[in-house]
N, C-alpha and C. Protein backbone atom coordinates (compact mmCIF):
# COMPACT_ATOMS: atom_id res chain seq x y z
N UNK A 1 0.82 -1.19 0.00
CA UNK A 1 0.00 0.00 0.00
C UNK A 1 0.87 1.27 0.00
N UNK A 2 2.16 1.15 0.69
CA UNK A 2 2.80 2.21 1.12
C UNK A 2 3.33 2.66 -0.85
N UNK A 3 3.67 1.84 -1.34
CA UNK A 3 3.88 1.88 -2.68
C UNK A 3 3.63 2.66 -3.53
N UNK A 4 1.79 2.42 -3.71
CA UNK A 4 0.81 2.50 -4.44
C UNK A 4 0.73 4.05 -3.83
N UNK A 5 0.60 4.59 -2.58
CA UNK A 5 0.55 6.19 -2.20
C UNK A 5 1.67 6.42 -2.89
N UNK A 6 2.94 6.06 -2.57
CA UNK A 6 3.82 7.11 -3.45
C UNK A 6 3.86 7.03 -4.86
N UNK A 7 3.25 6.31 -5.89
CA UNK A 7 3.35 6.42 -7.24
C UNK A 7 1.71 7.29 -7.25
N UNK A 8 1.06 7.65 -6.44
CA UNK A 8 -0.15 8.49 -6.97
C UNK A 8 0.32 9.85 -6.16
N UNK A 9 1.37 9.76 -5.05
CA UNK A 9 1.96 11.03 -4.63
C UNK A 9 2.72 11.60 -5.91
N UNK A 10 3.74 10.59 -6.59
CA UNK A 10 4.59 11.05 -7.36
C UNK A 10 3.87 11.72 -8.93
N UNK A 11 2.72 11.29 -9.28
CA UNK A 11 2.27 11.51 -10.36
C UNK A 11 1.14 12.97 -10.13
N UNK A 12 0.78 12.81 -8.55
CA UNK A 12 0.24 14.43 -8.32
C UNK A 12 1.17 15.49 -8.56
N UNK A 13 2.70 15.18 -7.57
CA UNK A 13 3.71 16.05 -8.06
C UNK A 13 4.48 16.72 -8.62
N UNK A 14 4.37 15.40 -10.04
CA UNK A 14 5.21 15.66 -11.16
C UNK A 14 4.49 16.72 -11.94
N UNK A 15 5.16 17.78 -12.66
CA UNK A 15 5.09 18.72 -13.59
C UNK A 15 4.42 18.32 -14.55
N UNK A 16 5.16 17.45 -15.41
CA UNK A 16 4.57 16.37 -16.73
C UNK A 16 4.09 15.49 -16.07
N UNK A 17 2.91 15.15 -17.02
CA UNK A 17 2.15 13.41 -16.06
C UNK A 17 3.24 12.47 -17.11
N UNK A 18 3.94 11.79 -16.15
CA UNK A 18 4.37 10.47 -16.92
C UNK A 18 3.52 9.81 -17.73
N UNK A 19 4.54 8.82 -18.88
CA UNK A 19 3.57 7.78 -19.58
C UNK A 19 3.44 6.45 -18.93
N UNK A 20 4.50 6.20 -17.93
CA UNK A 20 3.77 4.56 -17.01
C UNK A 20 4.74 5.37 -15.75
N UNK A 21 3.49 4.56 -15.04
CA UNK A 21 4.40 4.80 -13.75
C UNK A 21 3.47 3.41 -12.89
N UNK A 22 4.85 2.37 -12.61
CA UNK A 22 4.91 1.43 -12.19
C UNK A 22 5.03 0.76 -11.17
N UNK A 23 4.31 0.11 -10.23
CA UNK A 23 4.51 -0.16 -8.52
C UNK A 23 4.86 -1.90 -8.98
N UNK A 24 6.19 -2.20 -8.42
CA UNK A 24 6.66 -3.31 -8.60
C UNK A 24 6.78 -4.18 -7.01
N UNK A 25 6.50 -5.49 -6.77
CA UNK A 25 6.77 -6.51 -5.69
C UNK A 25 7.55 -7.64 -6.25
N UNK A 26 8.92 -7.65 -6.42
CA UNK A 26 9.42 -9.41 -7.27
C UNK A 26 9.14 -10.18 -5.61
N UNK A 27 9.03 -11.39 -6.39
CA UNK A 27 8.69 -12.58 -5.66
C UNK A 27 9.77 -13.18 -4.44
N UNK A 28 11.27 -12.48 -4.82
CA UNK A 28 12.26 -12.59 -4.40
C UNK A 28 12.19 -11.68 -3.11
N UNK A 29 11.45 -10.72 -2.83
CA UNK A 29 11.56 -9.04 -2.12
C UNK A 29 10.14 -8.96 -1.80
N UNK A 30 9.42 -9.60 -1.30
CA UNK A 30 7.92 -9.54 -1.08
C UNK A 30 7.50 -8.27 -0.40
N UNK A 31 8.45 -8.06 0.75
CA UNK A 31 8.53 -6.89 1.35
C UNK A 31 9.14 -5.49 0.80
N UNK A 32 9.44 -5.55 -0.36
CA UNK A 32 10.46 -4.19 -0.91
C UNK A 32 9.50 -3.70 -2.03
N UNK A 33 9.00 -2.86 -2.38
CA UNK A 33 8.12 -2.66 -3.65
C UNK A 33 8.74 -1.61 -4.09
N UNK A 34 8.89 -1.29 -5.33
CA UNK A 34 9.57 0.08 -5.43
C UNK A 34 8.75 0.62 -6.83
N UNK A 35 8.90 1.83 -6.91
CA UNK A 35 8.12 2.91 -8.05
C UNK A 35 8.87 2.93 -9.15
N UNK A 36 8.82 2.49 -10.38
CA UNK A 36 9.25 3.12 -11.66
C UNK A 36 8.88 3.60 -12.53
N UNK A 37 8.95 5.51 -12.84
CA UNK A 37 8.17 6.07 -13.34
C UNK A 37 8.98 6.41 -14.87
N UNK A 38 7.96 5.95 -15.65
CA UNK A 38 8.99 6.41 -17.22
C UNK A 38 8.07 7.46 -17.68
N UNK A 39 8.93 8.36 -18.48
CA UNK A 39 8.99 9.67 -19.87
C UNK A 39 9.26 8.92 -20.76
N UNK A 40 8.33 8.66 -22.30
CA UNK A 40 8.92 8.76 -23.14
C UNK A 40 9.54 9.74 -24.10
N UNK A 41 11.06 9.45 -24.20
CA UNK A 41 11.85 10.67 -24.98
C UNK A 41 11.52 12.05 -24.11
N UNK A 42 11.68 11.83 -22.85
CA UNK A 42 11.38 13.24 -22.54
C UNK A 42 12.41 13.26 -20.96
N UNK A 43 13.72 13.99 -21.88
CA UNK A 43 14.60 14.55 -20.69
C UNK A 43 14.36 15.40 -19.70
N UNK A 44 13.08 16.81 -20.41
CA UNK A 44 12.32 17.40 -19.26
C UNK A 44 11.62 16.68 -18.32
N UNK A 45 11.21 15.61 -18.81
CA UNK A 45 9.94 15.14 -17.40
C UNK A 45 10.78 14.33 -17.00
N UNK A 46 11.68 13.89 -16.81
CA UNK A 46 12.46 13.05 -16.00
C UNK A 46 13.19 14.28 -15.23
N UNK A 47 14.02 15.60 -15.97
CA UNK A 47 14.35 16.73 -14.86
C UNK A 47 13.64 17.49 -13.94
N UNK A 48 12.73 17.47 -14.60
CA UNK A 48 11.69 18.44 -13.60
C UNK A 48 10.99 17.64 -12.70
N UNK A 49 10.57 16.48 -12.54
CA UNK A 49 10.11 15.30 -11.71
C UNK A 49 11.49 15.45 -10.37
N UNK A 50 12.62 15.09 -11.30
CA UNK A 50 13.75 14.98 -10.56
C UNK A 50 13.94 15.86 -9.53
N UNK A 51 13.65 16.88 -9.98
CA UNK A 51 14.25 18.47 -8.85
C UNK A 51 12.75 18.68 -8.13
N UNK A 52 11.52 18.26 -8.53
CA UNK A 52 10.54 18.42 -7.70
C UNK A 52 11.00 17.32 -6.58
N UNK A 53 11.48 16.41 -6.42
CA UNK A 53 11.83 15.47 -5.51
C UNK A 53 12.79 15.56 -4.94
N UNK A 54 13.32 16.78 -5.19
CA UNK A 54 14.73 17.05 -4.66
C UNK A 54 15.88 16.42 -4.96
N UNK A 55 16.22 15.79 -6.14
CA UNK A 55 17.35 14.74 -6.90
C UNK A 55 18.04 15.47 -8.15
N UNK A 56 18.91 14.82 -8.34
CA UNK A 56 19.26 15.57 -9.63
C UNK A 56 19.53 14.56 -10.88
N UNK A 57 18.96 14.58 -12.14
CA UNK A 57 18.98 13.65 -13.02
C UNK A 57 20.27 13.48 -13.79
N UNK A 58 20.59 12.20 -13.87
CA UNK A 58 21.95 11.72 -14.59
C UNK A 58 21.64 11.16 -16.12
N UNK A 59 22.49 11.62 -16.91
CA UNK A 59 22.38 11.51 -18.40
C UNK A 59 23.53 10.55 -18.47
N UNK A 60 23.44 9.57 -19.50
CA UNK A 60 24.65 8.46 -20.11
C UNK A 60 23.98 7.69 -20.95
N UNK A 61 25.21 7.52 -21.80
CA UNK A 61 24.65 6.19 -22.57
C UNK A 61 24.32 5.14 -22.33
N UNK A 62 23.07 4.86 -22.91
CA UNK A 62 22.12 3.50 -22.65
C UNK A 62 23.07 2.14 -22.17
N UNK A 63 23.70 1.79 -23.39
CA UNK A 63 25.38 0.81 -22.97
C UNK A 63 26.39 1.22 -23.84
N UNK A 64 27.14 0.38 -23.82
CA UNK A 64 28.11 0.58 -25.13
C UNK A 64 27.95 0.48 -26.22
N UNK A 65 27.33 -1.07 -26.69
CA UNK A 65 26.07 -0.87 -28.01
C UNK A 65 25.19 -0.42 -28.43
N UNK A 66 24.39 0.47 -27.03
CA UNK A 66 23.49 1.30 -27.80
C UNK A 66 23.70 2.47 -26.71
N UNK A 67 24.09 3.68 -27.78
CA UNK A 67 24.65 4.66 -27.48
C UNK A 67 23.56 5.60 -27.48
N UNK A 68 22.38 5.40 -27.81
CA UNK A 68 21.27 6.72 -27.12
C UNK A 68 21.63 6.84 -26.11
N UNK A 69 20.70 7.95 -25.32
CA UNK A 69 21.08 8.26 -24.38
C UNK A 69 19.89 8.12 -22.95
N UNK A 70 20.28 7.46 -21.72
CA UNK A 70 19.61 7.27 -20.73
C UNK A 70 19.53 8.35 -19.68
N UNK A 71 18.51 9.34 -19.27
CA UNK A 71 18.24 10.05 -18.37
C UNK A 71 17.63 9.69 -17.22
N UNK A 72 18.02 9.40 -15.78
CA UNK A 72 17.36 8.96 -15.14
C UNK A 72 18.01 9.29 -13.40
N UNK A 73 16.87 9.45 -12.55
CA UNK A 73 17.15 9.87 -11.39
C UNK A 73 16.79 8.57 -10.25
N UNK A 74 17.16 8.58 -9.10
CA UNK A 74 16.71 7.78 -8.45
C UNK A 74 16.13 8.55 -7.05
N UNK A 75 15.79 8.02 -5.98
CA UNK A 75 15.37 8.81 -4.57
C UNK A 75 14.22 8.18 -3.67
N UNK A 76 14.24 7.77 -2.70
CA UNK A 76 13.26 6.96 -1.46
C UNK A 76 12.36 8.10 -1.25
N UNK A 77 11.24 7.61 -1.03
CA UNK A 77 10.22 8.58 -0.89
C UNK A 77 9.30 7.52 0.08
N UNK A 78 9.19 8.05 1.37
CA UNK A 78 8.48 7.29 2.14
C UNK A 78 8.82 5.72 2.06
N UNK A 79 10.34 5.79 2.25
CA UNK A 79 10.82 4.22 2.67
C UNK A 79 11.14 3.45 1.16
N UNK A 80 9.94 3.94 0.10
CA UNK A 80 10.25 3.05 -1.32
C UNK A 80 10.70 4.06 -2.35
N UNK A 81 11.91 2.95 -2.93
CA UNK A 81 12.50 3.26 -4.04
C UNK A 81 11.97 3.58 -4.86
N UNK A 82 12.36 4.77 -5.93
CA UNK A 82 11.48 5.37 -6.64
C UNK A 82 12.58 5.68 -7.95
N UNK A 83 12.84 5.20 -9.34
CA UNK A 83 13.37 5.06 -10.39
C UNK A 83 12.68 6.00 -11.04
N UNK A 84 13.15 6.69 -12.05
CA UNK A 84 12.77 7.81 -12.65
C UNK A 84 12.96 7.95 -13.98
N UNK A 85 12.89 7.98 -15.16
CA UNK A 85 13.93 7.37 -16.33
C UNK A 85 12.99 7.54 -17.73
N UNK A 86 14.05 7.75 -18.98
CA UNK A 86 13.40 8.09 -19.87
C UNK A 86 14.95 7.58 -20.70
N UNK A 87 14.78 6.93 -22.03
CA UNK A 87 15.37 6.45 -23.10
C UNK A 87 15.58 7.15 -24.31
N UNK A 88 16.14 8.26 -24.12
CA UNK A 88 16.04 9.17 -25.68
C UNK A 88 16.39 9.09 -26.65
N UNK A 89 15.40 9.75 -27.82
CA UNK A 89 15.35 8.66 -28.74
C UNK A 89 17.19 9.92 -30.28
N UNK A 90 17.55 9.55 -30.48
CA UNK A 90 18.03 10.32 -31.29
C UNK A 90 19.43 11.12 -30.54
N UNK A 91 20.96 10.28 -30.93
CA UNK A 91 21.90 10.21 -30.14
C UNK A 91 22.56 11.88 -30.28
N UNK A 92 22.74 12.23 -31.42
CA UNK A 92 23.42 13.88 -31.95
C UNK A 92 22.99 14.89 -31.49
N UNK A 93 21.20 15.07 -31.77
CA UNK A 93 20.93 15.57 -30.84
C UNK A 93 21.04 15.98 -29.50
N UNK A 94 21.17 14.97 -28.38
CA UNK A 94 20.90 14.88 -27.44
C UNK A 94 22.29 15.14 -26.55
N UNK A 95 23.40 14.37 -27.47
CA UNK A 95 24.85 14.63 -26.90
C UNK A 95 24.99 15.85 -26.87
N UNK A 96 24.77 16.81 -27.67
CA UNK A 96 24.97 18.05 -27.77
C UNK A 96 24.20 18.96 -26.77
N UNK A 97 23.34 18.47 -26.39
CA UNK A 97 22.60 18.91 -24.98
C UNK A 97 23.02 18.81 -23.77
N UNK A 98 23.56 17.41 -23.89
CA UNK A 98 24.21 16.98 -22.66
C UNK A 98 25.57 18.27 -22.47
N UNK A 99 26.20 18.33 -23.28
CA UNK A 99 27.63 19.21 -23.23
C UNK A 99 27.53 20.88 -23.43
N UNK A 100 25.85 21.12 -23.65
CA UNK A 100 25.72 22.27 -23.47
C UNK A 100 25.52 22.80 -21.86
């Protein structure tokens, strides 16, 4: 339950309404549930989410093979983990943002 309040806290809060925002229990962690809220292609709603929560969002490449670029914050909010994250789409662009 404690979960489920903070992903409807986090989606009152956020600036942009996310496109999923996810309350997870693995079978392994019965007791641990944690929030993962995705932006698609959207480095603003993952920053501005971020700094409404008081965090600051980290930009890098997705991996080594795929070199888009991953924006994403992390931060506990009432005990559960709360993932923040967006996959952008279009690498030239975006590098050039990053280094601006």
């Amino acid at each position: 339950m404690a979960a489920l309040a903070v992903a409807e806290q986090i989606v009152t809060l956020s600036p942009i309404v996310p496109n999923d925002v996810t309350v997870t229990c693995h079978p392994f962690a019965p007791d641990a549930p944690s929030v993962d809220v995705y932006f698609h292609h959207s480095r603003e709603g993952v920053e501005t989410l971020a700094e409404a929560l008081g965090v600051t969002a980290d930009t890098r490449p997705h991996r080594e093979e795929n070199p888009r670029l991953f924006v994403s914050a992390s931060v506990v909010v009432s005990s559960v983990p709360v993932r923040v994250w967006s996959l952008l789409d279009g690498v030239a662009d975006e590098a050039s943002a990053v280094s601006a």
